[in-house]
N, C-alpha and C. Protein backbone atom coordinates (compact mmCIF):
# COMPACT_ATOMS: atom_id res chain seq x y z
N UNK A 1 32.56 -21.39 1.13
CA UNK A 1 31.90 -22.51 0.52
C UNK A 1 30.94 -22.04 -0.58
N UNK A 2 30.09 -20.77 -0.25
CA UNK A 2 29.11 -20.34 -1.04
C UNK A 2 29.93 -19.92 -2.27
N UNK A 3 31.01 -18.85 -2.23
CA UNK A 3 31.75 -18.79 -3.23
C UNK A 3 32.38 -19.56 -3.92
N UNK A 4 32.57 -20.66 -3.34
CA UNK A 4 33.09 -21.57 -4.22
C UNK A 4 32.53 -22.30 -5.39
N UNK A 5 31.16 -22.05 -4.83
CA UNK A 5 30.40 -22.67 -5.83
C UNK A 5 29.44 -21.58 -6.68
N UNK A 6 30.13 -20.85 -6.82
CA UNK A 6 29.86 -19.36 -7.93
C UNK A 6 28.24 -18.30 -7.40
N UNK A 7 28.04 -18.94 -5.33
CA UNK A 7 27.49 -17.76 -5.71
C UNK A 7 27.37 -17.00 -5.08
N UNK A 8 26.85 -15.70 -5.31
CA UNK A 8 27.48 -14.27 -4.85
C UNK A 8 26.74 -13.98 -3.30
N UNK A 9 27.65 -13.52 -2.44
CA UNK A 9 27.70 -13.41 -1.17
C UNK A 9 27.49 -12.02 -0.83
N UNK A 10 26.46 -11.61 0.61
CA UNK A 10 26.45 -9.95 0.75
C UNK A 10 27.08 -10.73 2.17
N UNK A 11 28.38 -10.06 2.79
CA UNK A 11 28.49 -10.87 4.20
C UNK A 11 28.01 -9.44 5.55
N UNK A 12 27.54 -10.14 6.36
CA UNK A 12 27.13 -8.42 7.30
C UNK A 12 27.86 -8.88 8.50
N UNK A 13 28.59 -8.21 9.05
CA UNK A 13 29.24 -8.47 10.58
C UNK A 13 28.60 -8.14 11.64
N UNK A 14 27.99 -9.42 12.21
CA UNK A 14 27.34 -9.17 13.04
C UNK A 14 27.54 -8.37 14.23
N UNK A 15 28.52 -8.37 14.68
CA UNK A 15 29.21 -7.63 15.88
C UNK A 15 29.01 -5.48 15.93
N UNK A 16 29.36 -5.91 14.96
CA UNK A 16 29.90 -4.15 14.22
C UNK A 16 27.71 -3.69 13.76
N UNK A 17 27.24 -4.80 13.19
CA UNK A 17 25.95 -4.80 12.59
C UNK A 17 24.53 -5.60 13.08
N UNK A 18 24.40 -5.54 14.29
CA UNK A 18 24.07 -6.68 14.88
C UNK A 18 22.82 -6.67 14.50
N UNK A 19 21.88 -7.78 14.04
CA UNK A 19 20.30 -7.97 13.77
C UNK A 19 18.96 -6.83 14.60
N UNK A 20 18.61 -5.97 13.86
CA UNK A 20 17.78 -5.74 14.89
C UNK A 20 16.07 -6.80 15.85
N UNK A 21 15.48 -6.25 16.74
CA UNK A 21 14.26 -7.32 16.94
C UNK A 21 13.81 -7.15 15.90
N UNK A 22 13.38 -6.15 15.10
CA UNK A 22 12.22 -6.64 13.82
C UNK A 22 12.88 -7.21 12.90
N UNK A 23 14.29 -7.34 12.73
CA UNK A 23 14.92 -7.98 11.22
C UNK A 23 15.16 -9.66 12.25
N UNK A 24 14.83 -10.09 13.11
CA UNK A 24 15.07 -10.70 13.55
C UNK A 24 13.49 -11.68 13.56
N UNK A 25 12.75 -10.68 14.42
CA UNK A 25 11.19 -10.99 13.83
C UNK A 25 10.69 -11.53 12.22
N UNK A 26 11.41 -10.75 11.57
CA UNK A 26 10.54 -10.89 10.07
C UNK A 26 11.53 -12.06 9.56
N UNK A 27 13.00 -12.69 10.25
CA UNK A 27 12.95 -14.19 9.48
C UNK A 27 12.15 -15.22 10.30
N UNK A 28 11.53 -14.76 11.12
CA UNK A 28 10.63 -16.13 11.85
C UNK A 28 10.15 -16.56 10.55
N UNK A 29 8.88 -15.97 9.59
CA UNK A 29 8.35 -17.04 8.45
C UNK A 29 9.21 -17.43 7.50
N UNK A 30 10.56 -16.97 7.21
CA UNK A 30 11.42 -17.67 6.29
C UNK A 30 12.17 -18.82 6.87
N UNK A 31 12.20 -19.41 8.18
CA UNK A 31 13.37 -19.92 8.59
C UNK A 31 12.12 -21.58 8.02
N UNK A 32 13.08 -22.49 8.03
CA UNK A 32 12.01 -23.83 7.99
C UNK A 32 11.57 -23.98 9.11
N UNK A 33 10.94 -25.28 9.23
CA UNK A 33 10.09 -25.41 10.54
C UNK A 33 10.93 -25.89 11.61
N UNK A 34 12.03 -26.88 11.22
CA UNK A 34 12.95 -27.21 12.19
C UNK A 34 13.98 -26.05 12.89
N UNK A 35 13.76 -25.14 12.38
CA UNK A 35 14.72 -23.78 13.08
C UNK A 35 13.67 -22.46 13.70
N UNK A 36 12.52 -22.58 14.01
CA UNK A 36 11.79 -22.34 14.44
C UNK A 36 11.81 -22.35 15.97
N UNK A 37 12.43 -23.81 16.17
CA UNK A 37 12.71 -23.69 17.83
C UNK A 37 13.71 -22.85 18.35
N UNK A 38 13.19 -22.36 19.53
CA UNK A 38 14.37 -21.58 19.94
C UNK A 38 15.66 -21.36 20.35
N UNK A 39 15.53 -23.35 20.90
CA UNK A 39 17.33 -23.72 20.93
C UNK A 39 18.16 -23.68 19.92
N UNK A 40 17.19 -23.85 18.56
CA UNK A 40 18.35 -23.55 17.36
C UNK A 40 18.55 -22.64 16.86
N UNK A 41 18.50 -21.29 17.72
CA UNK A 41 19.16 -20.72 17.46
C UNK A 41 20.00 -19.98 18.05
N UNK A 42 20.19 -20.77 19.60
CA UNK A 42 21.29 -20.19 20.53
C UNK A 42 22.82 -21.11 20.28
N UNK A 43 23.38 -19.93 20.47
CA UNK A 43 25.22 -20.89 20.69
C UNK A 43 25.48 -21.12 22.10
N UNK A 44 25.02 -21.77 22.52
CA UNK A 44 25.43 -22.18 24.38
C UNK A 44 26.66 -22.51 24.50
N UNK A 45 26.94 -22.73 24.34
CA UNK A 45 28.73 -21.84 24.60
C UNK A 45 29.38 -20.56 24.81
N UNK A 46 28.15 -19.80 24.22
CA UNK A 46 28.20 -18.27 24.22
C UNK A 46 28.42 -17.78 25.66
N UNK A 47 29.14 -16.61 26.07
CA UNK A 47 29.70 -16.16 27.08
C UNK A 47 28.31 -15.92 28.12
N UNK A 48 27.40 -14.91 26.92
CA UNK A 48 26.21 -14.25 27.10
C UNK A 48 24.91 -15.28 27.19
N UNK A 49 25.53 -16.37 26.64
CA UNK A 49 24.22 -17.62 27.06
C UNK A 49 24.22 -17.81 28.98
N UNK A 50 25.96 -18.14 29.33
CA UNK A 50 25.66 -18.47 30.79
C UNK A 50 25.59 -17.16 31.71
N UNK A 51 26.30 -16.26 31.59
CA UNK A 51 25.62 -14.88 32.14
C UNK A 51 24.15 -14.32 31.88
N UNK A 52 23.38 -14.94 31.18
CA UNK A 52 22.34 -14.48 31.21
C UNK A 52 21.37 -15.95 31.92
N UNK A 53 22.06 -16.77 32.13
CA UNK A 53 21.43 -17.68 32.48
C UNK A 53 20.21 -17.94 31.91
N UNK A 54 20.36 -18.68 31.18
CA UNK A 54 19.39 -19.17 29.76
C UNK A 54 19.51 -20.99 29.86
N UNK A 55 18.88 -21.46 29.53
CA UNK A 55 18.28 -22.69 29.76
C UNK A 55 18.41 -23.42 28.25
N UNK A 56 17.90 -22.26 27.00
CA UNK A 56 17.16 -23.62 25.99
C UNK A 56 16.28 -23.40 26.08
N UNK A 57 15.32 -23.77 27.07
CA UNK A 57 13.88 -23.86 26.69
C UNK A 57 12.76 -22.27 26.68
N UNK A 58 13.59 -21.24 26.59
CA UNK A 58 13.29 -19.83 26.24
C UNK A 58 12.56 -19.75 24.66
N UNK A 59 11.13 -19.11 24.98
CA UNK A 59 10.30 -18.70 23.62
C UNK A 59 11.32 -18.38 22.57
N UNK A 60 11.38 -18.42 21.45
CA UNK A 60 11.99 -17.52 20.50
C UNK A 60 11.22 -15.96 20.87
N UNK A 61 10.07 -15.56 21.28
CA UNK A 61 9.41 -14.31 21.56
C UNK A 61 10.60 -13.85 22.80
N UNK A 62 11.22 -14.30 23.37
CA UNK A 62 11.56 -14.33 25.03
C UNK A 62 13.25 -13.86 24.74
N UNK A 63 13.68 -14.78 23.78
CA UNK A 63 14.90 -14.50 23.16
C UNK A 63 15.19 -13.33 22.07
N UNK A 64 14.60 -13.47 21.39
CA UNK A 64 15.02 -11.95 20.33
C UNK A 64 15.02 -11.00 21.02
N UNK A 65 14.73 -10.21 22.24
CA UNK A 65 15.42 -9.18 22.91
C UNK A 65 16.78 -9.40 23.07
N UNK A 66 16.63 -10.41 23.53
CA UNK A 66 18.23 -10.57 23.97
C UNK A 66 18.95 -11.11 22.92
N UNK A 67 18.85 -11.48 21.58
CA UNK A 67 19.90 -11.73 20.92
C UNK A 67 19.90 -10.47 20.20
N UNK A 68 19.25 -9.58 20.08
CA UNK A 68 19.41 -8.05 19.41
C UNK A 68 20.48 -7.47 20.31
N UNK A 69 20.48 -7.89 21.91
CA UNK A 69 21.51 -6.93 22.85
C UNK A 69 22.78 -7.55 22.61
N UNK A 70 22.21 -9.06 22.54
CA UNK A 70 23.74 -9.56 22.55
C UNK A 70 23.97 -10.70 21.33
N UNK A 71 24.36 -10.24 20.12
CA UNK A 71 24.25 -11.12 19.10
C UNK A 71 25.17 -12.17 19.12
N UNK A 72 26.16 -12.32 19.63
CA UNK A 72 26.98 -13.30 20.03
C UNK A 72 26.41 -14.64 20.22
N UNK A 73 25.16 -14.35 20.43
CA UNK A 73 23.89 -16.10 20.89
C UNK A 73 23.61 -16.06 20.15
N UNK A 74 23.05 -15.59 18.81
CA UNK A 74 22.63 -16.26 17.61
C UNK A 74 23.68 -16.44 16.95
N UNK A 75 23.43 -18.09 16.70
CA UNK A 75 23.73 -18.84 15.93
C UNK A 75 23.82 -18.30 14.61
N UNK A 76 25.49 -18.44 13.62
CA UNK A 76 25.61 -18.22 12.68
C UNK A 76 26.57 -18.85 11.79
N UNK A 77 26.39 -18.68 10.37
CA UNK A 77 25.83 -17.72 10.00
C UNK A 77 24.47 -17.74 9.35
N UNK A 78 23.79 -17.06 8.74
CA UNK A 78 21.98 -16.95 8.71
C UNK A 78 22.25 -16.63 6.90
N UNK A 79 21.66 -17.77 6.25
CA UNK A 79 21.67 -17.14 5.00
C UNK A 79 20.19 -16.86 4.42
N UNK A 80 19.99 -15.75 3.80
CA UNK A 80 18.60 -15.22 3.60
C UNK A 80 18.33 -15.41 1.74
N UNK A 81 17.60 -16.08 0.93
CA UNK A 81 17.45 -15.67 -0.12
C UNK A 81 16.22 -15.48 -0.75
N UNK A 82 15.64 -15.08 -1.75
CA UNK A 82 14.17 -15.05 -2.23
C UNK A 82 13.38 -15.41 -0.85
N UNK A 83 13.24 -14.61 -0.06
CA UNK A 83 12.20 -15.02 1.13
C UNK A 83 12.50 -15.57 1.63
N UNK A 84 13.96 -16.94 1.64
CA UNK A 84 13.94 -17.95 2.67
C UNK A 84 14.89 -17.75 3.46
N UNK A 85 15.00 -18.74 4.60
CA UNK A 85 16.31 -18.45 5.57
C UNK A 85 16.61 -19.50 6.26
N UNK A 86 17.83 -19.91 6.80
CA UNK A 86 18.36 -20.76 7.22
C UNK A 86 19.32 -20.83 7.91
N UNK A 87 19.41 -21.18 9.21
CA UNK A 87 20.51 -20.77 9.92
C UNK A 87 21.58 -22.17 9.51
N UNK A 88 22.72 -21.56 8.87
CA UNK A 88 23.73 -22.47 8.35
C UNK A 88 24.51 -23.38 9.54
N UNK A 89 23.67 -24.33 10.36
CA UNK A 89 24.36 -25.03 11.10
C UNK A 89 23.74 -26.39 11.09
N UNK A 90 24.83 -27.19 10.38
CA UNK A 90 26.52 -27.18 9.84
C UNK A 90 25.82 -26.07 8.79
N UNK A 91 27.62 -25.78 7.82
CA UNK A 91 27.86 -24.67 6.90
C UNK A 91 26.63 -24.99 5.79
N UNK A 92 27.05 -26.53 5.44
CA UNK A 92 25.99 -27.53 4.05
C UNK A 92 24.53 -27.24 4.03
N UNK A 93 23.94 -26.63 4.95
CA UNK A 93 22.17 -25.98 5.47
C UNK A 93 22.27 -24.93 3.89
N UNK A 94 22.99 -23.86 3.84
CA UNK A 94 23.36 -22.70 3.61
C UNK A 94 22.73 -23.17 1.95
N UNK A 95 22.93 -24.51 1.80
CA UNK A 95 22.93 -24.94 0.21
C UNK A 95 21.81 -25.05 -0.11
N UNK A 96 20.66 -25.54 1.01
CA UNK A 96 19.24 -25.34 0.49
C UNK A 96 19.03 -24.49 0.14
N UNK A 97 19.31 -23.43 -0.10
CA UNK A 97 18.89 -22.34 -0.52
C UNK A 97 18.83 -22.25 -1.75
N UNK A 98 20.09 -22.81 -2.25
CA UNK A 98 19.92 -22.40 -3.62
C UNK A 98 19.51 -23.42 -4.47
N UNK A 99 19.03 -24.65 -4.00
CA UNK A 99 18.85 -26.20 -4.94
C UNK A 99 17.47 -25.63 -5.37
C-alpha cells in the first residue's frame, strides 16, 4: 500500500529480527495516545498470547519482556517516521504518517 503510493519502505522481519526491549521502549513516546494501551498492541490470537496466559489488561511495562521473547504478540506492522509511530492496525493507520 505504502509503495503504491510512492513511498519508500525499509521492511524488517520480525521473526528473523525481532524488536529489542529498548527499541521497543523508545517507541512508547512516538506511538499516539490511543496505542499507548497495552491491548493495542497484542494479537490475541497469537499462539504465545494463550500459552502465556495473558489477559489484555497487562502494563505495556509488563509486556515488552515478553513481546521481545516472543514477537509474534506484537501487533503488526509498526511504521516509524520522523519520530513518529504507529502500529498499522488496519493497514490505512500507516498513512498518518505521512499526511
Amino acid at each position: 500500500m505504502l509503495e503504491e503510493c510512492g513511498i519508500d519502505i525499509r521492511y524488517r522481519e520480525y521473526r528473523e529480527d525481532p524488536l529489542s526491549e529498548e527499541e521497543l521502549h523508545a517507541l512508547l513516546p512516538q506511538l499516539p495516545k490511543e496505542d499507548l494501551e497495552a491491548r493495542s498492541w497484542l494479537r490475541t490470537k497469537d499462539r504465545a498470547y494463550k500459552e502465556l496466559a495473558l489477559s489484555g489488561d497487562e502494563t505495556v511495562e509488563q509486556l515488552i519482556p515478553l513481546m521481545a521473547q516472543h514477537p509474534t504478540l506484537l501487533q503488526r506492522p509498526i511504521g516509524i517516521l520522523n519520530g513518529r509511530a504507529v502500529i498499522g492496525r488496519p493497514a490505512e493507520k500507516l498513512l498518518n504518517l505521512v499526511e
